[in-house]
Protein backbone atom coordinates (compact mmCIF):
# COMPACT_ATOMS: atom_id res chain seq x y z
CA UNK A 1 0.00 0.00 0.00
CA UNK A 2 2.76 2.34 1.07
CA UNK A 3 4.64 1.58 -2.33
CA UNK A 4 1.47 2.81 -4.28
CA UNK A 5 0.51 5.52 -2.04
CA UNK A 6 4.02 7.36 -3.04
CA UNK A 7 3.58 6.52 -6.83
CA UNK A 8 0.10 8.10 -6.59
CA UNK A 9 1.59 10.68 -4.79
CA UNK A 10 4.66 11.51 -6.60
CA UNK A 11 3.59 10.48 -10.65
CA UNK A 12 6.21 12.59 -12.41
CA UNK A 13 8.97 10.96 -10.35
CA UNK A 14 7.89 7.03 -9.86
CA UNK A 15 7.61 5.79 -13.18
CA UNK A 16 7.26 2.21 -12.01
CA UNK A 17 7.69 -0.23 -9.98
CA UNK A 18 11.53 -2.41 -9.86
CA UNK A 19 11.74 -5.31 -8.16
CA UNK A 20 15.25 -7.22 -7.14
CA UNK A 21 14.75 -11.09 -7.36
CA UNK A 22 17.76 -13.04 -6.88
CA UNK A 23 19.01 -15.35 -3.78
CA UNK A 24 20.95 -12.77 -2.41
CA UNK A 25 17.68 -10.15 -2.37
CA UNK A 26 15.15 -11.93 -1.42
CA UNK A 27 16.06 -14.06 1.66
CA UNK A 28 14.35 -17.22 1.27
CA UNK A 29 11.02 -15.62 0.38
CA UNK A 30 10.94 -16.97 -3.17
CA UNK A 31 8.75 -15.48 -5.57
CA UNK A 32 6.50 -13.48 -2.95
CA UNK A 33 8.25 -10.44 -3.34
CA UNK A 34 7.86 -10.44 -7.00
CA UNK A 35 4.44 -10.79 -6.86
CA UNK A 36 3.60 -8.16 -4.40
CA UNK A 37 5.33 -5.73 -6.69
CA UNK A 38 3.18 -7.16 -9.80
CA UNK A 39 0.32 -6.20 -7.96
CA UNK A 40 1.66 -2.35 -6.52
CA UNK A 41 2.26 -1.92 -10.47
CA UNK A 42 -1.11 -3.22 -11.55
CA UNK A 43 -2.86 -0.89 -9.02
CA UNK A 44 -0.84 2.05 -10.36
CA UNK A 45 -0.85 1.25 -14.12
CA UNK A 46 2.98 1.38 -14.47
CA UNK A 47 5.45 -1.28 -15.87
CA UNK A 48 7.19 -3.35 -13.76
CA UNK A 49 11.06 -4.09 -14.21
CA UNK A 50 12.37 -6.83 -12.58
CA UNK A 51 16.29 -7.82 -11.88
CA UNK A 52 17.28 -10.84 -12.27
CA UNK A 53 21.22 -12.50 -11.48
CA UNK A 54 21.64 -15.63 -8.99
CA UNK A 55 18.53 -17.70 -8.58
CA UNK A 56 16.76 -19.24 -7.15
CA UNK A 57 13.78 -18.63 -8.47
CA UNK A 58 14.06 -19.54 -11.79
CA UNK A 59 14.56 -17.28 -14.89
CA UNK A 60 10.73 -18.54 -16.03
CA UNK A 61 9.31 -18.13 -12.53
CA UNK A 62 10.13 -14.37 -12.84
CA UNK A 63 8.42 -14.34 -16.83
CA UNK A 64 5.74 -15.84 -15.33
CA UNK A 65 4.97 -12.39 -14.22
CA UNK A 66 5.73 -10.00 -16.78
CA UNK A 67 3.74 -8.72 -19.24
CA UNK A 68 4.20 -6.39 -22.45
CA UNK A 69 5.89 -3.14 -21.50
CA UNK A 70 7.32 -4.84 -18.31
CA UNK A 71 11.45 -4.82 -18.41
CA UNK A 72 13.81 -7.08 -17.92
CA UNK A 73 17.29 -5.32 -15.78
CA UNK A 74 20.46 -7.60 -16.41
CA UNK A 75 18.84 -9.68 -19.32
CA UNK A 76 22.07 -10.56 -20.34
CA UNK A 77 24.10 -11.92 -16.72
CA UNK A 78 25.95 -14.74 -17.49
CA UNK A 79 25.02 -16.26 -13.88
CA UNK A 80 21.77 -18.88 -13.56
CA UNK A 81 19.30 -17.12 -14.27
CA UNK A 82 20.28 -15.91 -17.77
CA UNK A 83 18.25 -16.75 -20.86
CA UNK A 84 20.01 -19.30 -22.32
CA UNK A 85 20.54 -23.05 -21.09
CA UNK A 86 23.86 -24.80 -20.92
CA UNK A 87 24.00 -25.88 -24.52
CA UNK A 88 23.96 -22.01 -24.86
CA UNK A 89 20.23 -22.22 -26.98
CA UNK A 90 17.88 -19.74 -25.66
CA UNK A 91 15.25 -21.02 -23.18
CA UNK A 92 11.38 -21.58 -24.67
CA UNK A 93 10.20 -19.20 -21.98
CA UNK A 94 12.25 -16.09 -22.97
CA UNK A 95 10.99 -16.71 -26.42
CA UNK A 96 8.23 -16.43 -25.84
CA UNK A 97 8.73 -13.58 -23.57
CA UNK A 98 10.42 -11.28 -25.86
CA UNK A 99 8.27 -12.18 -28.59
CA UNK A 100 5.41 -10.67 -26.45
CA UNK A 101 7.06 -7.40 -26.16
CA UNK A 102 9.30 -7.86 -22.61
CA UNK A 103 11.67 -4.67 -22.90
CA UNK A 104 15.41 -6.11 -22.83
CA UNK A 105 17.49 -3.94 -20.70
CA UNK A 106 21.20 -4.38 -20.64
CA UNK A 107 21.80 -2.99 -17.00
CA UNK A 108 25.94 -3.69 -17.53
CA UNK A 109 27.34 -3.02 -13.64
CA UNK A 110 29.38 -4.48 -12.25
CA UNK A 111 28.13 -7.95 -12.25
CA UNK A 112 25.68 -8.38 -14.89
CA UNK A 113 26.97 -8.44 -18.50
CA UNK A 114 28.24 -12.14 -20.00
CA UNK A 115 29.38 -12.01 -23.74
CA UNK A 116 28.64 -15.33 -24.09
CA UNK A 117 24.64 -14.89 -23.18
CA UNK A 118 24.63 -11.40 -25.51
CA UNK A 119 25.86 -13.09 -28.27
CA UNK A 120 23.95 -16.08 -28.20
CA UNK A 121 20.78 -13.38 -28.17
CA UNK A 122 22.13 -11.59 -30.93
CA UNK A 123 22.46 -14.45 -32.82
CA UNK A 124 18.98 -15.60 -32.25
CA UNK A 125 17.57 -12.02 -33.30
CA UNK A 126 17.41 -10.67 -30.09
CA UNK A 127 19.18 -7.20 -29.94
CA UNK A 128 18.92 -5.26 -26.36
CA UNK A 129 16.04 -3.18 -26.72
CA UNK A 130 17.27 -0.66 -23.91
CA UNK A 131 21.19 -0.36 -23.39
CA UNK A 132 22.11 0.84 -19.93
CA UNK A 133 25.02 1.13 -17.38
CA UNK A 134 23.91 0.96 -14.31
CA UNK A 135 26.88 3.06 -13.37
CA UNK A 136 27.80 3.16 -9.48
CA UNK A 137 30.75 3.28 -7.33
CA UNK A 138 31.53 -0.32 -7.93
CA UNK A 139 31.07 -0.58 -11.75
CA UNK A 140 33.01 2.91 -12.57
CA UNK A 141 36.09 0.76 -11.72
CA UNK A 142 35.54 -1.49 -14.82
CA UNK A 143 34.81 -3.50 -17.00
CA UNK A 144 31.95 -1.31 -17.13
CA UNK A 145 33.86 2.30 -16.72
CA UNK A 146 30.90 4.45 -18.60
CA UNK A 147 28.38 4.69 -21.10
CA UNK A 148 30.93 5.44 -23.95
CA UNK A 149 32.47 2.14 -23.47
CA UNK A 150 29.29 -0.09 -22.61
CA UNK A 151 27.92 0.99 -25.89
CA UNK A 152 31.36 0.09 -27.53
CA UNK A 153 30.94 -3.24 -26.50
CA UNK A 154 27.77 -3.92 -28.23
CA UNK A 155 29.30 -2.03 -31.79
CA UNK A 156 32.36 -5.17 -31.47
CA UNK A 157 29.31 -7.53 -30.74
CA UNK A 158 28.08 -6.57 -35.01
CA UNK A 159 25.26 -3.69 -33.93
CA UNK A 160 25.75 -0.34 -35.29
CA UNK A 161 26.15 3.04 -34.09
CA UNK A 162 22.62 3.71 -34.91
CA UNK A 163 21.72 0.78 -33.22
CA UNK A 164 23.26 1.46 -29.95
CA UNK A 165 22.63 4.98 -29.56
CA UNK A 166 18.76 4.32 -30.45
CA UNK A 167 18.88 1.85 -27.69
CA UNK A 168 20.28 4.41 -25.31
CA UNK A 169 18.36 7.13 -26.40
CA UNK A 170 14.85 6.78 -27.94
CA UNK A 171 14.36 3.17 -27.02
CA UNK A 172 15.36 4.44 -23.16
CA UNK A 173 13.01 6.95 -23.53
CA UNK A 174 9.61 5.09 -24.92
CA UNK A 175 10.73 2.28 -22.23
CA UNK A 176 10.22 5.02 -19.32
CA UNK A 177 6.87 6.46 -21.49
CA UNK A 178 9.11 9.62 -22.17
CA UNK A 179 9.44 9.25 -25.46
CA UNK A 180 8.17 12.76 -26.23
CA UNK A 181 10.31 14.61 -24.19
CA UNK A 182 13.55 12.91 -23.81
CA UNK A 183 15.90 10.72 -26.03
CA UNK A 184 14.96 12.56 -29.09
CA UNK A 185 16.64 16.18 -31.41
CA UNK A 186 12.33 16.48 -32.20
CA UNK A 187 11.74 20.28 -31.41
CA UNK A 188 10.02 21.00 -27.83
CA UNK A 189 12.26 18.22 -26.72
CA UNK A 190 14.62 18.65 -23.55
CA UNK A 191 17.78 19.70 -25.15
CA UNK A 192 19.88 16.89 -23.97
CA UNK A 193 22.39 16.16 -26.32
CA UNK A 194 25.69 13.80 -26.28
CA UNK A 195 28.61 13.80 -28.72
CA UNK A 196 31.34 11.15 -29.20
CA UNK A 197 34.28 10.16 -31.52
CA UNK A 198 34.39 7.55 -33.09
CA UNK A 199 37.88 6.06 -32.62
CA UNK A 200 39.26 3.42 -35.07
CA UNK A 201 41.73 0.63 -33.63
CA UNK A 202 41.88 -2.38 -31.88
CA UNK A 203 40.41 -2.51 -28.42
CA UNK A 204 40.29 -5.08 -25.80
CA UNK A 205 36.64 -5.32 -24.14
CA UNK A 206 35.61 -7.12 -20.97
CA UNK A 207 32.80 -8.61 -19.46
CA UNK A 208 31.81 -9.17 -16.06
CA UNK A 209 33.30 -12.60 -15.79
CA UNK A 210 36.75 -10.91 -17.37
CA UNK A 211 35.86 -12.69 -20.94
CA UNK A 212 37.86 -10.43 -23.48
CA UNK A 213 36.21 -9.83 -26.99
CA UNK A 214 37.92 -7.45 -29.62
CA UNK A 215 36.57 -4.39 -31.02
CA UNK A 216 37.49 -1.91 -34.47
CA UNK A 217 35.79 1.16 -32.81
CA UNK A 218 35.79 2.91 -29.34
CA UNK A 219 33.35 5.63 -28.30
CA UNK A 220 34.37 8.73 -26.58
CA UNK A 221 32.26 11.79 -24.99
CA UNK A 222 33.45 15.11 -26.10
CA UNK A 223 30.39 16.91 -25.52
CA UNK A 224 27.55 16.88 -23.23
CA UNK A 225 24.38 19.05 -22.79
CA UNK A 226 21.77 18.89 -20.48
CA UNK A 227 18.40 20.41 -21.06
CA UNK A 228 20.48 22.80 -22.67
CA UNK A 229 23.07 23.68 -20.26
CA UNK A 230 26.73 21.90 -20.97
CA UNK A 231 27.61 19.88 -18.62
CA UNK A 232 31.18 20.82 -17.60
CA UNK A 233 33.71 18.04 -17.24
CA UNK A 234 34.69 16.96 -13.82
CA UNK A 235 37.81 14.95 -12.72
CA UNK A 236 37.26 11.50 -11.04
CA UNK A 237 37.74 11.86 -6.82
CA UNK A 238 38.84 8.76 -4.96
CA UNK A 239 37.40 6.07 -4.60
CA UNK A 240 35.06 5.72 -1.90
CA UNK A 241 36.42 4.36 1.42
CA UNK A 242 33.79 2.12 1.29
CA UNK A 243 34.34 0.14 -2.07
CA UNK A 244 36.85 -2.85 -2.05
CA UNK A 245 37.49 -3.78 -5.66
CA UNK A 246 37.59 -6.93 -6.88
CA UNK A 247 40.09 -9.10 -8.21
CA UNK A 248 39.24 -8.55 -12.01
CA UNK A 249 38.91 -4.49 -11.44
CA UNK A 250 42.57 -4.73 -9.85
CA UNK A 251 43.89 -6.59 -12.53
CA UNK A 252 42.29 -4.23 -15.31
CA UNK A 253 43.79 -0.99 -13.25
CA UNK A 254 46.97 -2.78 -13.66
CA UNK A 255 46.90 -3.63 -17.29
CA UNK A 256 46.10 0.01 -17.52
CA UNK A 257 42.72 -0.69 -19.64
CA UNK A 258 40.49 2.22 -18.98
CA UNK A 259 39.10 4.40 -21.35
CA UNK A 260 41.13 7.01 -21.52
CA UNK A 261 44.62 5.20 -21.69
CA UNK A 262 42.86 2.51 -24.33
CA UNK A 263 41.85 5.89 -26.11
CA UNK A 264 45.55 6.51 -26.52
CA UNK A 265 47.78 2.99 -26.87
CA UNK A 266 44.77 0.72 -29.16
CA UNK A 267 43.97 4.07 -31.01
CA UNK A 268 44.48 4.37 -34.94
C-alpha cells in the first residue's frame, strides 16, 4: 500500500515499480516479493522491471509475471538465471517472452553483463532493446567504466552506431513512457544532447566474468548538454572508502585498460 501511495503521490517521479529477485535479495522468500510488486504496479498502471542475477527462483518463474511493456534489468548476466541453457540455446520461456514485447534492458554493472549470453541473443535475433550502465561506485572501476564504453561493446558484438545509440536514447526513452520529451533532437524536446568520436583501432573489451572480446571502434564523450546547459567536465575523486574492488577491477587498473589510456595505446 505504502509503495502505491508514493507513486500516486509523486507520478512525475515514480515511473514504475523495480523489483530485485535473486538469492541474495530476497532471503528465502521466493517469488513473494515479486508478486507483491506485480500487484503495486497493476494498481498504479505502471510497468514493472524486474532484476534478475543468482537464482533461485528460476529465470521462467520471474516471466511468469511479466507482461508487455514490463522490463527485464540484467537480461544478459551470465550467472543462472540468464536466458540461455547450458548448450547455450535460448530457453522456450524467454521466447516467448520477448516475442510478447518484454523490454530487454542491458543494466551492464558491475556484475551483470556475459558475452557469451549477448551473443547467443544476438544471434537468435534478439538485440537489447534498452542499453544501460547501471553506473555506481563499484562498476566505474571497470569492465563497465561508462556509457561510452558499454555501448562500444555492443558495436564489437556486429550492432551499429545507430543501433546502440537508439537503444540508449529513444528506445530508453519510450521504455520510461518519455518518449516525447527525452531521447529525441524532435523540437520542444529537452535539449539533452551527447557527442562522441568515433575512434578506429583495436580494443580489448571485458565482461563481467573478465571474458575479453575485440573491437574496431571505441566511443568517446566530447560533448555533453543537459536540457540545454553543458555539462562541464569533472575529474574522477577517490574512490570511496567504502568500495573494495575486486580481483578482475585490480587486474584491469593494472593492465592500464580504462578508457582514456585505451583511447591513446589501441587508437588508430
Amino acid at each position: 500500500d505504502l509503495c502505491v501511495k508514493l507513486i500516486e503521490q509523486n507520478p512525475e517521479l515514480l515511473l514504475g515499480v523495480k523489483a530485485r529477485i535473486d538469492r541474495n535479495t530476497t532471503s528465502g522468500q521466493g517469488i513473494e516479493p515479486l508478486r507483491r510488486a506485480r500487484q503495486a504496479a497493476d494498481r498504479v498502471h505502471r510497468p514493472l522491471m524486474v532484476h534478475i542475477g543468482g537464482g533461485p527462483p528460476t529465470l521462467s518463474e520471474v516471466l511468469d509475471f511479466m507482461r508487455p511493456g514490463d522490463i527485464l534489468t540484467h537480461c544478459f548476466t551470465g550467472h543462472n538465471m540468464r536466458i540461455i541453457d547450458d548448450t547455450g540455446s535460448l530457453l522456450d520461456a524467454a521466447k516467448r517472452a520477448w516475442d510478447s514485447g518484454i523490454i530487454l534492458d542491458i543494466g551492464h554493472g558491475a556484475g551483470s553483463f556475459s558475452f557469451e549470453t549477448a551473443e547467443k541473443m544476438i544471434a537468435a535475433g534478439y538485440k537489447p532493446d534498452v542499453i544501460s550502465t547501471d553506473i555506481h561506485q563499484m562498476s566505474i572501476h571497470g569492465p563497465l567504466y561508462d556509457m561510452p564504453t558499454c555501448l562500444s561493446k555492443f558495436l564489437a558484438l556486429g550492432l551499429s552506431v545507430e543501433d546502440v545509440i537508439d537503444a540508449a536514447t529513444v528506445h530508453a526513452a519510450e521504455a520510461m513512457g518519455l518518449g516525447d520529451e527525452i531521447g529525441t533532437l524532435r523540437v520542444g524536446a529537452l535539449a539533452d544532447v551527447a557527442l562522441f568520436n568515433v575512434l578506429e583501432g583495436d580494443f580489448p573489451f571485458y565482461d563481467v566474468h573478465m571474458n575479453q572480446r575485440n573491437g574496431k571502434r571505441l566511443l568517446r564523450n566530447t560533448l555533453t548538454i543537459v536540457n540545454g546547459r553543458e555539462l562541464p567536465r569533472s575529474v574522477d575523486g577517490p574512490t570511496a572508502p567504502w568500495i573494495e574492488l575486486s580481483e578482475s577491477q585490480r587486474n584491469l587498473a593494472a593492465w592500464g585498460h580504462s578508457p582514456e589510456k585505451l583511447a591513446v595505446t589501441h587508437c588508430c
